[in-house]
PDB file of N, CA and C in Angstrom:
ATOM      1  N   UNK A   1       8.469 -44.892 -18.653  1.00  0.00           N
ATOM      2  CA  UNK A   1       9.107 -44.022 -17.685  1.00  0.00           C
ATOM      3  C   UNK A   1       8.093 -42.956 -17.273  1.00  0.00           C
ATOM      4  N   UNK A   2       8.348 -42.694 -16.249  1.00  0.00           N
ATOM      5  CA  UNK A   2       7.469 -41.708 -15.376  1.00  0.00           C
ATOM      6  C   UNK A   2       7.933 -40.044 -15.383  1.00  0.00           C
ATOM      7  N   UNK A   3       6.972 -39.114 -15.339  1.00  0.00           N
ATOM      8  CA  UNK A   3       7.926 -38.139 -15.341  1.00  0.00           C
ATOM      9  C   UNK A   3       7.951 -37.042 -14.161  1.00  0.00           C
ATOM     10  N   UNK A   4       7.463 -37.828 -12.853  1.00  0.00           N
ATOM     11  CA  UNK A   4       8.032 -38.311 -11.116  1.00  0.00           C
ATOM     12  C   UNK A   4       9.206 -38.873 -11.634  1.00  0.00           C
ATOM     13  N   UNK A   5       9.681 -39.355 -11.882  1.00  0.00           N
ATOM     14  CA  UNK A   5      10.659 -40.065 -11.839  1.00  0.00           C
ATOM     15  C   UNK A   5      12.149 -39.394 -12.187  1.00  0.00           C
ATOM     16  N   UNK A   6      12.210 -38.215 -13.059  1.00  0.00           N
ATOM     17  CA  UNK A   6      12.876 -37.748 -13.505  1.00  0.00           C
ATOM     18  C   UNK A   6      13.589 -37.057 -12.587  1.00  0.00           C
ATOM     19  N   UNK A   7      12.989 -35.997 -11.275  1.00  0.00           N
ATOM     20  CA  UNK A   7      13.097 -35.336 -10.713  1.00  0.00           C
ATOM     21  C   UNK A   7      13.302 -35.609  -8.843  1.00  0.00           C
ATOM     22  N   UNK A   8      12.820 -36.824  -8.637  1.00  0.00           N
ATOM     23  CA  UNK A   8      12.817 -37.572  -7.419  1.00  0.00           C
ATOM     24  C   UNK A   8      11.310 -36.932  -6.813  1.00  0.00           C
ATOM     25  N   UNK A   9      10.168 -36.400  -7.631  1.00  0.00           N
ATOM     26  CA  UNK A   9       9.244 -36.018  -6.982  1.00  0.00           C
ATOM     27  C   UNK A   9       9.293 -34.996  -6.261  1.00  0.00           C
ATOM     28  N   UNK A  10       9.898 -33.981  -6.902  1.00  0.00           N
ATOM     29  CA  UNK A  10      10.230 -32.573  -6.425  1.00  0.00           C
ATOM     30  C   UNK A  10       9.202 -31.699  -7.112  1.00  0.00           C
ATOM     31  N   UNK A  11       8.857 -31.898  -8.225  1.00  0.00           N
ATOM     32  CA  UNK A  11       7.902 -31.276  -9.043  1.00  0.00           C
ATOM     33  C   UNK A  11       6.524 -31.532  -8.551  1.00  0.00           C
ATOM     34  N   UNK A  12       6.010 -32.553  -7.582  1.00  0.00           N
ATOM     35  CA  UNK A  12       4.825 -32.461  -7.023  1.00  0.00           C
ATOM     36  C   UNK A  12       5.105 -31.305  -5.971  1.00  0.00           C
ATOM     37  N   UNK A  13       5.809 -31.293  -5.591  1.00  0.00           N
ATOM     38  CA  UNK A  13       6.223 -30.438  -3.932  1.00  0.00           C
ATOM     39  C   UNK A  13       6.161 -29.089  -4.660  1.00  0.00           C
ATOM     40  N   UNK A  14       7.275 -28.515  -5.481  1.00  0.00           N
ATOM     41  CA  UNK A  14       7.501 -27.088  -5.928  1.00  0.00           C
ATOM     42  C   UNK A  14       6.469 -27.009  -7.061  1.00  0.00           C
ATOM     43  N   UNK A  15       5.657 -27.547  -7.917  1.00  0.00           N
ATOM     44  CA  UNK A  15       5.180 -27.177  -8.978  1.00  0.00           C
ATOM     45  C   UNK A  15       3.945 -26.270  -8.465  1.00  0.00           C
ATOM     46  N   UNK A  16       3.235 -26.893  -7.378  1.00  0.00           N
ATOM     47  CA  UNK A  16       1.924 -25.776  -6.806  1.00  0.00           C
ATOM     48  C   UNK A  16       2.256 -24.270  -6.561  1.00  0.00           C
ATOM     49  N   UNK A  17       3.938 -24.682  -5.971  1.00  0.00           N
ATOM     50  CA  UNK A  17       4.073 -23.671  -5.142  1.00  0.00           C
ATOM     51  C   UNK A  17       4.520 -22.668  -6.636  1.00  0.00           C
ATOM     52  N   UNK A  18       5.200 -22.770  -7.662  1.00  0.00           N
ATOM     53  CA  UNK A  18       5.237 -21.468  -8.334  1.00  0.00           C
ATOM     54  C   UNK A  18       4.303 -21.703  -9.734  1.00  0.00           C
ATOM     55  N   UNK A  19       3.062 -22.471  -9.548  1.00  0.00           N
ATOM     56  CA  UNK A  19       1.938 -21.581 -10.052  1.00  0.00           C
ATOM     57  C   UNK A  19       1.062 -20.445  -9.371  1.00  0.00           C
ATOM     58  N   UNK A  20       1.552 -20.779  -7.833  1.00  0.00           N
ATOM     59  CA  UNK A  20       0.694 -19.809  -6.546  1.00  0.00           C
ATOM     60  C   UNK A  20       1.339 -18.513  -7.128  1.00  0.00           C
ATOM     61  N   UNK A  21       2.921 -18.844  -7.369  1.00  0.00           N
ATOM     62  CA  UNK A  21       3.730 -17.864  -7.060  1.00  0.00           C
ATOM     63  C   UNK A  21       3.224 -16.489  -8.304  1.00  0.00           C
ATOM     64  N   UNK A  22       3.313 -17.799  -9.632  1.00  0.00           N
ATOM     65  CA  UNK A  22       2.777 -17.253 -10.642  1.00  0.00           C
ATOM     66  C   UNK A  22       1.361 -16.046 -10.854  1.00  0.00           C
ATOM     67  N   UNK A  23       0.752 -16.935 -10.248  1.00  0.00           N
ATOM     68  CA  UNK A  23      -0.506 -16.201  -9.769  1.00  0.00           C
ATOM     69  C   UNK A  23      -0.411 -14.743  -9.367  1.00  0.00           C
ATOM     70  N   UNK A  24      -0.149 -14.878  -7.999  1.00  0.00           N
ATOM     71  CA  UNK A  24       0.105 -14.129  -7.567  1.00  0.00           C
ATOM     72  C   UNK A  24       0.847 -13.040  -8.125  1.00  0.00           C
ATOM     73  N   UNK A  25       1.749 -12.785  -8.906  1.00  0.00           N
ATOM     74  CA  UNK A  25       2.575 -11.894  -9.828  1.00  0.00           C
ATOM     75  C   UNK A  25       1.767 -11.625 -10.775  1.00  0.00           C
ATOM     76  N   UNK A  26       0.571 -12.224 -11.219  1.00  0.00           N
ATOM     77  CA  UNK A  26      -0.121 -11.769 -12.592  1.00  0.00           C
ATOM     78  C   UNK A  26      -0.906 -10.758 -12.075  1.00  0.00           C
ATOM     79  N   UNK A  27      -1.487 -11.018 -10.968  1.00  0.00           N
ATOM     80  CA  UNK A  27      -2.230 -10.072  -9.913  1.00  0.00           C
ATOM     81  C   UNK A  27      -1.613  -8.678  -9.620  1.00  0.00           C
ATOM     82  N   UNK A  28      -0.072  -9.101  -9.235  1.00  0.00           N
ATOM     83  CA  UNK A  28       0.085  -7.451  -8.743  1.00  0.00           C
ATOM     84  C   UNK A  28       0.949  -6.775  -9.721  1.00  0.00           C
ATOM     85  N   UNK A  29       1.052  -7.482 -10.931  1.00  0.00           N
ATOM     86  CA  UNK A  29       1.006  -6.603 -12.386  1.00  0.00           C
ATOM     87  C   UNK A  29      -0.069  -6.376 -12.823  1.00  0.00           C
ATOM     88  N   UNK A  30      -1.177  -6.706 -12.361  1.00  0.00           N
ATOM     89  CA  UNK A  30      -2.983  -6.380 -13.157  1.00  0.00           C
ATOM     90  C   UNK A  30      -2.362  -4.710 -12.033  1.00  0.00           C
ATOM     91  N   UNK A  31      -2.813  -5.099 -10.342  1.00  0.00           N
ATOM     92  CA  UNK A  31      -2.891  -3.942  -9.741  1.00  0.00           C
ATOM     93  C   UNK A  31      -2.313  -2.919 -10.026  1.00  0.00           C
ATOM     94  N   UNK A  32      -0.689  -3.089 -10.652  1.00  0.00           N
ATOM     95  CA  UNK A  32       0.264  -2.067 -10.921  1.00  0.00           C
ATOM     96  C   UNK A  32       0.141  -1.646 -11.912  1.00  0.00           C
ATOM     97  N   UNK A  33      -0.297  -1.883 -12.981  1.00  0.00           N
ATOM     98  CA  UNK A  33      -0.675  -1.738 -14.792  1.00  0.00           C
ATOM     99  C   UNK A  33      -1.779  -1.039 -14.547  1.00  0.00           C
ATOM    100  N   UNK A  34      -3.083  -1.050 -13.877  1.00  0.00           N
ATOM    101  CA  UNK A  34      -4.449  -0.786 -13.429  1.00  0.00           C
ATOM    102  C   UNK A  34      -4.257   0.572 -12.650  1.00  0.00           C
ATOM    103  N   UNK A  35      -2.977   0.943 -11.550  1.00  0.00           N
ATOM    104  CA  UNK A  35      -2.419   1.944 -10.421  1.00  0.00           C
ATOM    105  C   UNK A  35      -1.681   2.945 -11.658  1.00  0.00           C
ATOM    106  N   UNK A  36      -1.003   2.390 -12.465  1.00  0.00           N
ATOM    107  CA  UNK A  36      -0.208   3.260 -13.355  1.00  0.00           C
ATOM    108  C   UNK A  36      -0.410   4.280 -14.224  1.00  0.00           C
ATOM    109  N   UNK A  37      -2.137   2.943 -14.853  1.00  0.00           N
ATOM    110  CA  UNK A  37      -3.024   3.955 -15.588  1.00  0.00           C
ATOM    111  C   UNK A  37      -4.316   5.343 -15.536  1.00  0.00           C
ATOM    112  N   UNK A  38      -3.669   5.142 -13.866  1.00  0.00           N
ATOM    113  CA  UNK A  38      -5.214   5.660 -13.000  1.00  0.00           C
ATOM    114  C   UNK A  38      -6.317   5.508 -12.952  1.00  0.00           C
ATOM    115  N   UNK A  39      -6.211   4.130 -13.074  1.00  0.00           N
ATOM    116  CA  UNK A  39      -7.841   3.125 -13.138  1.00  0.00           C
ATOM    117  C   UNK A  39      -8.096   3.071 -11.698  1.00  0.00           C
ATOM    118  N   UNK A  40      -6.973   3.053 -10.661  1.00  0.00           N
ATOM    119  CA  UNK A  40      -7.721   2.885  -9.912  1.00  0.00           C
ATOM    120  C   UNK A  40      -6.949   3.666  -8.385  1.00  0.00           C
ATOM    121  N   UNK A  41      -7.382   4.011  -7.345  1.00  0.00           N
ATOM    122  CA  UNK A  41      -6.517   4.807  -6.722  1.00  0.00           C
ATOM    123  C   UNK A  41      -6.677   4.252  -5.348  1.00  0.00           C
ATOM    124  N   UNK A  42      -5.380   3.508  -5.137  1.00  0.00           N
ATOM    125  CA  UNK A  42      -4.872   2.959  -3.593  1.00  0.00           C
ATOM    126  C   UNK A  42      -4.739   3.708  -2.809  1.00  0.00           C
ATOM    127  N   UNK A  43      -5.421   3.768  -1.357  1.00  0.00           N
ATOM    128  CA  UNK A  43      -4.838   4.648  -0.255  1.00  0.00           C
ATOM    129  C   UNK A  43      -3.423   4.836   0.032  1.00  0.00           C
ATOM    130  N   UNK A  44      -3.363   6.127   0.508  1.00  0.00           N
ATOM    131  CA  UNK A  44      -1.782   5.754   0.725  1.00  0.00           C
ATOM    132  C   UNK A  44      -1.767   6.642   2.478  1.00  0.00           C
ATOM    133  N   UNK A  45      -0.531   6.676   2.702  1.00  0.00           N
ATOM    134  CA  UNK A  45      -0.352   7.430   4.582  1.00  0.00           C
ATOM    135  C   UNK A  45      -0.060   8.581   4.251  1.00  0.00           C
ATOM    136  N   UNK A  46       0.241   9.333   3.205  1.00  0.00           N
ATOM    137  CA  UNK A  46       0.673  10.236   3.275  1.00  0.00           C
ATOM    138  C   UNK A  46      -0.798  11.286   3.390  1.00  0.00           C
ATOM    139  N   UNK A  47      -1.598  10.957   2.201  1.00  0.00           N
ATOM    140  CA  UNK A  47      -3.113  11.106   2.423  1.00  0.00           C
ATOM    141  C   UNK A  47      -3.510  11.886   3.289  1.00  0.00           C
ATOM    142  N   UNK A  48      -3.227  10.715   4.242  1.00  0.00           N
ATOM    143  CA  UNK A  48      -4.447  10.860   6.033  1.00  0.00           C
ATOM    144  C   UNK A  48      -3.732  11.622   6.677  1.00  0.00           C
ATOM    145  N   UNK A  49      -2.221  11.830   6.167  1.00  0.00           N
ATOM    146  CA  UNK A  49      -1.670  13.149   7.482  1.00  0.00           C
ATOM    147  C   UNK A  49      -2.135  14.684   7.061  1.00  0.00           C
ATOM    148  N   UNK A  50      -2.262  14.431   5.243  1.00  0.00           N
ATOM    149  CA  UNK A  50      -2.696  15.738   4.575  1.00  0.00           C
ATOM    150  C   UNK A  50      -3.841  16.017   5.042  1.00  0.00           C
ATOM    151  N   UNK A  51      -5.036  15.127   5.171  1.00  0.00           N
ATOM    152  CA  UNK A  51      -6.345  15.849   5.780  1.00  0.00           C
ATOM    153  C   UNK A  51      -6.334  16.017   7.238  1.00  0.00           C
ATOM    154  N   UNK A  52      -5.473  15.262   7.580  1.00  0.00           N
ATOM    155  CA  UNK A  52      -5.335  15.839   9.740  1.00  0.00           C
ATOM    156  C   UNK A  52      -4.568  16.909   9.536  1.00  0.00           C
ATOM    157  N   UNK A  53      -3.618  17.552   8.612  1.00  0.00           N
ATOM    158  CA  UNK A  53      -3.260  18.806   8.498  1.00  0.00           C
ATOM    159  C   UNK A  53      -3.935  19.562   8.324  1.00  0.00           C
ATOM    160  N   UNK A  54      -4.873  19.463   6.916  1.00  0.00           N
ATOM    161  CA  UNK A  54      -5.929  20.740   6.576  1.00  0.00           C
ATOM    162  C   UNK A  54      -6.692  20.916   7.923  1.00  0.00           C
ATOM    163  N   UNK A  55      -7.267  19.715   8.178  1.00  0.00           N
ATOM    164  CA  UNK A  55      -8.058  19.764   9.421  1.00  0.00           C
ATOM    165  C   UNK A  55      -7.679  20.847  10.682  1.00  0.00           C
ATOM    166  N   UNK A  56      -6.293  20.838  10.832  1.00  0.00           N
ATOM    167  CA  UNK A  56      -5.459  21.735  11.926  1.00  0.00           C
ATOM    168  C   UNK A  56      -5.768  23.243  11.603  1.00  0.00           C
ATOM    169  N   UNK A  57      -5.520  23.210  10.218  1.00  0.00           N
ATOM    170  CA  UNK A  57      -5.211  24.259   9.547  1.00  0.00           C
ATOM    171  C   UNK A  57      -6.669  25.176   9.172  1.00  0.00           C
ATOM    172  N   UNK A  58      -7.799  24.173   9.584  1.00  0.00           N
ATOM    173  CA  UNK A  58      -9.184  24.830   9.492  1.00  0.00           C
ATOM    174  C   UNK A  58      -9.460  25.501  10.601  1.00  0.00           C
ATOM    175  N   UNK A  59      -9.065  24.693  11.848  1.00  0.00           N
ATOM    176  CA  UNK A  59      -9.549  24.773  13.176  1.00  0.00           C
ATOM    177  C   UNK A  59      -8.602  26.430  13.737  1.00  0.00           C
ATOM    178  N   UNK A  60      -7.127  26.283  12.866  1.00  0.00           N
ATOM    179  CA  UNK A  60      -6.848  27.685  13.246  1.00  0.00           C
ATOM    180  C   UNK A  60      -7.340  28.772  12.661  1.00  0.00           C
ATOM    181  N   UNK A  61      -7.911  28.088  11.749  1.00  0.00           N
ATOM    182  CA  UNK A  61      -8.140  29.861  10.805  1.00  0.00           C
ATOM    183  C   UNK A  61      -9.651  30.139  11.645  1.00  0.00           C
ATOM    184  N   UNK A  62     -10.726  29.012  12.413  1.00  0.00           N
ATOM    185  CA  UNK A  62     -11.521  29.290  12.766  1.00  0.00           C
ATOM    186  C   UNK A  62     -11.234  30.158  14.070  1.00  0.00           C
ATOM    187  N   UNK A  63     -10.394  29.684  14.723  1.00  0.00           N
ATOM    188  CA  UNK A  63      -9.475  30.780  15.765  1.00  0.00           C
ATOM    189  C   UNK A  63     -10.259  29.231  17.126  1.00  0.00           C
ATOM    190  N   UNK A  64     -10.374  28.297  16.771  1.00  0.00           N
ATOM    191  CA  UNK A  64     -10.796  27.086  18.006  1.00  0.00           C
ATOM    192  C   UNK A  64      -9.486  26.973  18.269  1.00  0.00           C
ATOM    193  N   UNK A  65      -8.298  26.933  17.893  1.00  0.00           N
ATOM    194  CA  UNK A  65      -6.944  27.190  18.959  1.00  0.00           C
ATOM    195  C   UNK A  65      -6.204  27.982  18.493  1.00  0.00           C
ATOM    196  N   UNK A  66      -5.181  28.571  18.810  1.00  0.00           N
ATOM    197  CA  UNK A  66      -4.219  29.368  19.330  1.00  0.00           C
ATOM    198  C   UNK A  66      -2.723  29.102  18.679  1.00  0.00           C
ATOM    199  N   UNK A  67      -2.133  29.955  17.896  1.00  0.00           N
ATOM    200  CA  UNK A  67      -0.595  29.576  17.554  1.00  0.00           C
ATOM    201  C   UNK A  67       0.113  28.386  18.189  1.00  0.00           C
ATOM    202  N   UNK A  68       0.362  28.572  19.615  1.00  0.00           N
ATOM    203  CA  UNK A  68       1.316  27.733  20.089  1.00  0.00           C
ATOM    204  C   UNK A  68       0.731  26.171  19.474  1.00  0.00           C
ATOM    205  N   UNK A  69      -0.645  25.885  20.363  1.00  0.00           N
ATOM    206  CA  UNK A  69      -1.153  24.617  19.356  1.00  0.00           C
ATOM    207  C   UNK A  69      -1.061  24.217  18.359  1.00  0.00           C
ATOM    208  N   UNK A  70      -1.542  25.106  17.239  1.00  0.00           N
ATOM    209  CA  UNK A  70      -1.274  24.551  16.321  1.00  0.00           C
ATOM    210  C   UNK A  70       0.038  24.594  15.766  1.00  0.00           C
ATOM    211  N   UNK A  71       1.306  25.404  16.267  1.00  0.00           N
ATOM    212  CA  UNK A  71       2.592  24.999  16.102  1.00  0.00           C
ATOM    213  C   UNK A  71       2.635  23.662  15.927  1.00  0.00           C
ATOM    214  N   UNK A  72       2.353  23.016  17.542  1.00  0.00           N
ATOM    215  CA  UNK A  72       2.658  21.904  18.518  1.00  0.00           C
ATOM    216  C   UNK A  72       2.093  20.594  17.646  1.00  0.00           C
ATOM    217  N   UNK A  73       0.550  20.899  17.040  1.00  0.00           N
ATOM    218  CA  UNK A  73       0.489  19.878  16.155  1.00  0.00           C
ATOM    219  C   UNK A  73       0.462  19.480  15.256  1.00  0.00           C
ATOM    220  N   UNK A  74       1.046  20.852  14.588  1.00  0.00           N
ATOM    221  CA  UNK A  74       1.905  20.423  13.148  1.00  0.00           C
ATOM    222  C   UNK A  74       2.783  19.813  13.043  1.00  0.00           C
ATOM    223  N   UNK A  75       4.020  20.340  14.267  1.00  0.00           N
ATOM    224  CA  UNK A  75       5.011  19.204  14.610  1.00  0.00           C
ATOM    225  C   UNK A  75       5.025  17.833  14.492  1.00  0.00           C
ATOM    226  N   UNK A  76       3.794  17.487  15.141  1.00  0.00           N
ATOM    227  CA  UNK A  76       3.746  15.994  15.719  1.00  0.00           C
ATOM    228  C   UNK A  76       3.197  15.316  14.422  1.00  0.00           C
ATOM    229  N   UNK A  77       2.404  16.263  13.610  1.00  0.00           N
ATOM    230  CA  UNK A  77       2.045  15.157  12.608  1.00  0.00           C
ATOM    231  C   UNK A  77       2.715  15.334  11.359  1.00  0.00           C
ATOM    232  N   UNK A  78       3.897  16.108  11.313  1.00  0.00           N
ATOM    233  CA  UNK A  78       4.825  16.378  10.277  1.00  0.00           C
ATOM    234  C   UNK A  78       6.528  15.034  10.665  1.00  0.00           C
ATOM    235  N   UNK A  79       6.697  14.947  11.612  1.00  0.00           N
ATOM    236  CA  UNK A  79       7.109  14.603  12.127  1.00  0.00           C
ATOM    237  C   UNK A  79       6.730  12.711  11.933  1.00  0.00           C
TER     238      UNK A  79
END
């Protein structure tokens, strides 16, 4: 007896697919185990709005714009 045979040959079809799957999950428990321990540090969006803020926040204290502006684009990037 075959052991295709058992299954109608479903196990050739799905067996690749959840060692991929497998894979893949060992991976983004390495990344998350690796992220958790602060081995390693992923970008994130919140980031890039914090330095286009400071950035705002340089340009006013240098006096290169004006209250209302930098109101206007704190808004937009708080927002």
């Amino acid at each position: 007896m075959m052991w295709g045979d058992q299954w109608g040959g479903f196990g050739m079809i799905f067996g690749p697919i959840f060692m991929i799957l497998i894979l893949v999950a060992i991976v983004v428990g390495i990344i998350y185990a690796l992220k958790y321990m602060g081995a390693i540090n992923l970008p994130s969006n919140a980031s890039g709005s914090g330095k286009a803020l400071d950035l705002l926040k340089d340009r006013y204290a240098r006096g290169e714009i004006d209250h209302q502006e930098f109101d206007e684009r704190k808004k937009r990037l708080t927002d």
